[in-house]
Protein backbone atom coordinates (compact mmCIF):
# COMPACT_ATOMS: atom_id res chain seq x y z
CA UNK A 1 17.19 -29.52 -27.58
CA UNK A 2 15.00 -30.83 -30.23
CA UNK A 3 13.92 -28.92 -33.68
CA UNK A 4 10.15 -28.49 -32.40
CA UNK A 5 11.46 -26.45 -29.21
CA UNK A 6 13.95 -24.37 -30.80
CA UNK A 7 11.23 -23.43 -34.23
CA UNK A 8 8.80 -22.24 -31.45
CA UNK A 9 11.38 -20.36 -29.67
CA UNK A 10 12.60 -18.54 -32.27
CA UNK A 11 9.07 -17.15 -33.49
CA UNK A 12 8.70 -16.17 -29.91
CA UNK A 13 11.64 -14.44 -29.92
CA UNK A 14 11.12 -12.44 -33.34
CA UNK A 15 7.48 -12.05 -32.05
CA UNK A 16 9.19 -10.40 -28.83
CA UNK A 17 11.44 -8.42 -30.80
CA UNK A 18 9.04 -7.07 -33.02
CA UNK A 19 6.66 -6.27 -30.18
CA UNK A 20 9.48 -3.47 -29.39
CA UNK A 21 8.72 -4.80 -25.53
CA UNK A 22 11.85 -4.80 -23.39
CA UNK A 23 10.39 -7.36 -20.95
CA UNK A 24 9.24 -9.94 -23.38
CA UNK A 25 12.88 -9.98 -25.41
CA UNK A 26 14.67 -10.51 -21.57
CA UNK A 27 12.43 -13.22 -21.27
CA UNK A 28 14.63 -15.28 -23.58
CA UNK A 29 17.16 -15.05 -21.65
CA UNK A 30 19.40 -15.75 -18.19
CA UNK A 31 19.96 -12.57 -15.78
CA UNK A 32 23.51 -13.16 -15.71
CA UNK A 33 24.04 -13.74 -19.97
CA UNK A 34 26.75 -12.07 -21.89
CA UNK A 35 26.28 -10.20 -25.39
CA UNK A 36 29.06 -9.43 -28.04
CA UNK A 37 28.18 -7.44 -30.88
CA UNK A 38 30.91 -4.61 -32.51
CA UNK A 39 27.45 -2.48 -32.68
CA UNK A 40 28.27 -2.23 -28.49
CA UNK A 41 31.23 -0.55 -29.12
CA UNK A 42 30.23 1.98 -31.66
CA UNK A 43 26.90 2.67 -29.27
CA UNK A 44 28.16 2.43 -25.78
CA UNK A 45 31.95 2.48 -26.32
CA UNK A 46 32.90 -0.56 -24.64
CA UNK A 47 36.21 -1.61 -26.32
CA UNK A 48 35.35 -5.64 -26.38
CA UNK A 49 32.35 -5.26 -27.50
CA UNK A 50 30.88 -7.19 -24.44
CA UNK A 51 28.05 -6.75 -21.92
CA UNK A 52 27.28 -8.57 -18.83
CA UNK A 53 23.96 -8.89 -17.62
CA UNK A 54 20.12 -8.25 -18.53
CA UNK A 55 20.96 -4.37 -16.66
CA UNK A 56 23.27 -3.56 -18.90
CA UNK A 57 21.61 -5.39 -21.80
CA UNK A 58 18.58 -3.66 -21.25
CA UNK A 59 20.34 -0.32 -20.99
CA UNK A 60 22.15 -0.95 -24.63
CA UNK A 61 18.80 -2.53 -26.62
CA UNK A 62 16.80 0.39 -25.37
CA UNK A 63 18.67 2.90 -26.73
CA UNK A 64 19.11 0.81 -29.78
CA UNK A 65 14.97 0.40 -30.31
CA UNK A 66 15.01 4.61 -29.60
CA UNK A 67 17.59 4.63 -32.41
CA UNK A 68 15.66 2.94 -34.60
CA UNK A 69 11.84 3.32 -34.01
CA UNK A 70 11.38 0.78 -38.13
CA UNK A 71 13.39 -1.89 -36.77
CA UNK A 72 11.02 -5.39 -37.96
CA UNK A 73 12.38 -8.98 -37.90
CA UNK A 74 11.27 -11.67 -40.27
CA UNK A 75 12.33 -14.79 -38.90
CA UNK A 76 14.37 -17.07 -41.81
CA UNK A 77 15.42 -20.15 -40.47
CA UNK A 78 16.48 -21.52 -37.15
CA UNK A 79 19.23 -24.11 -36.72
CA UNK A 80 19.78 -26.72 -33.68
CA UNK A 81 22.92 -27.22 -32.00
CA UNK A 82 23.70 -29.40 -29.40
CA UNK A 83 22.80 -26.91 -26.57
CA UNK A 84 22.38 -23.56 -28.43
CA UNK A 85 19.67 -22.25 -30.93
CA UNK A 86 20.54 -19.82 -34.26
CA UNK A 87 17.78 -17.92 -34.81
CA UNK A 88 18.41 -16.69 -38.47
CA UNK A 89 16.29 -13.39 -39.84
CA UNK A 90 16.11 -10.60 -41.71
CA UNK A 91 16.43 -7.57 -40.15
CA UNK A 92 14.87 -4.39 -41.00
CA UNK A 93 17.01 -2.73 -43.40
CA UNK A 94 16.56 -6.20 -45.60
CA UNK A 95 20.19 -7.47 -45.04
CA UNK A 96 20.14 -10.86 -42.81
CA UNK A 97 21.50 -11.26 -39.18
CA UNK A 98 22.24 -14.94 -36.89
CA UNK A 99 21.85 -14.84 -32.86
CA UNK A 100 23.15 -18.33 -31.97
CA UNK A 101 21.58 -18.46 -28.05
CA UNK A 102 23.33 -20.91 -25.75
């Protein structure tokens, strides 16, 4: 993981984001990935806050982009670790947000 891969992986995956394209967002990641967030409890009522799986990830951020049709990242900052990227960015209600991708 180097700082050149992980910059131009974290425009892509703003530029995906912001595209409001299901497809392109799952690109970034594995089928099989997992995805904690407290938001999955209050939307899909899953007590740990945990999904399993692009199905069920797909599912959850497409009712979440219905939810909110303004949503607009700007990407901040993005931080290398030794085999994970933070994408840092500011969301669309102006308060910042970190995905740290593994």
């Amino acid at each position: 993981m180097d700082k050149e891969f992980a910059q131009k992986f974290g425009e892509e995956w703003v530029a995906a984001w912001n595209s409001r394209d299901l497809n392109k967002i799952l690109s970034h990641y594995t089928n099989d990935f997992e995805m904690s967030s407290p938001v999955i409890m209050q939307l899909v009522g899953k007590p740990d806050g945990i999904l399993k799986g692009k199905k069920a990830v797909r599912d959850y951020w497409s009712k979440a982009l219905e939810m909110h049709p303004e949503l607009h990242f700007k990407l901040i900052s993005v931080f290398v670790g030794m085999s994970s990227v933070l994408v840092q960015y500011q969301g669309h209600r102006g308060g910042f947000s970190g995905n740290v991708l593994f």
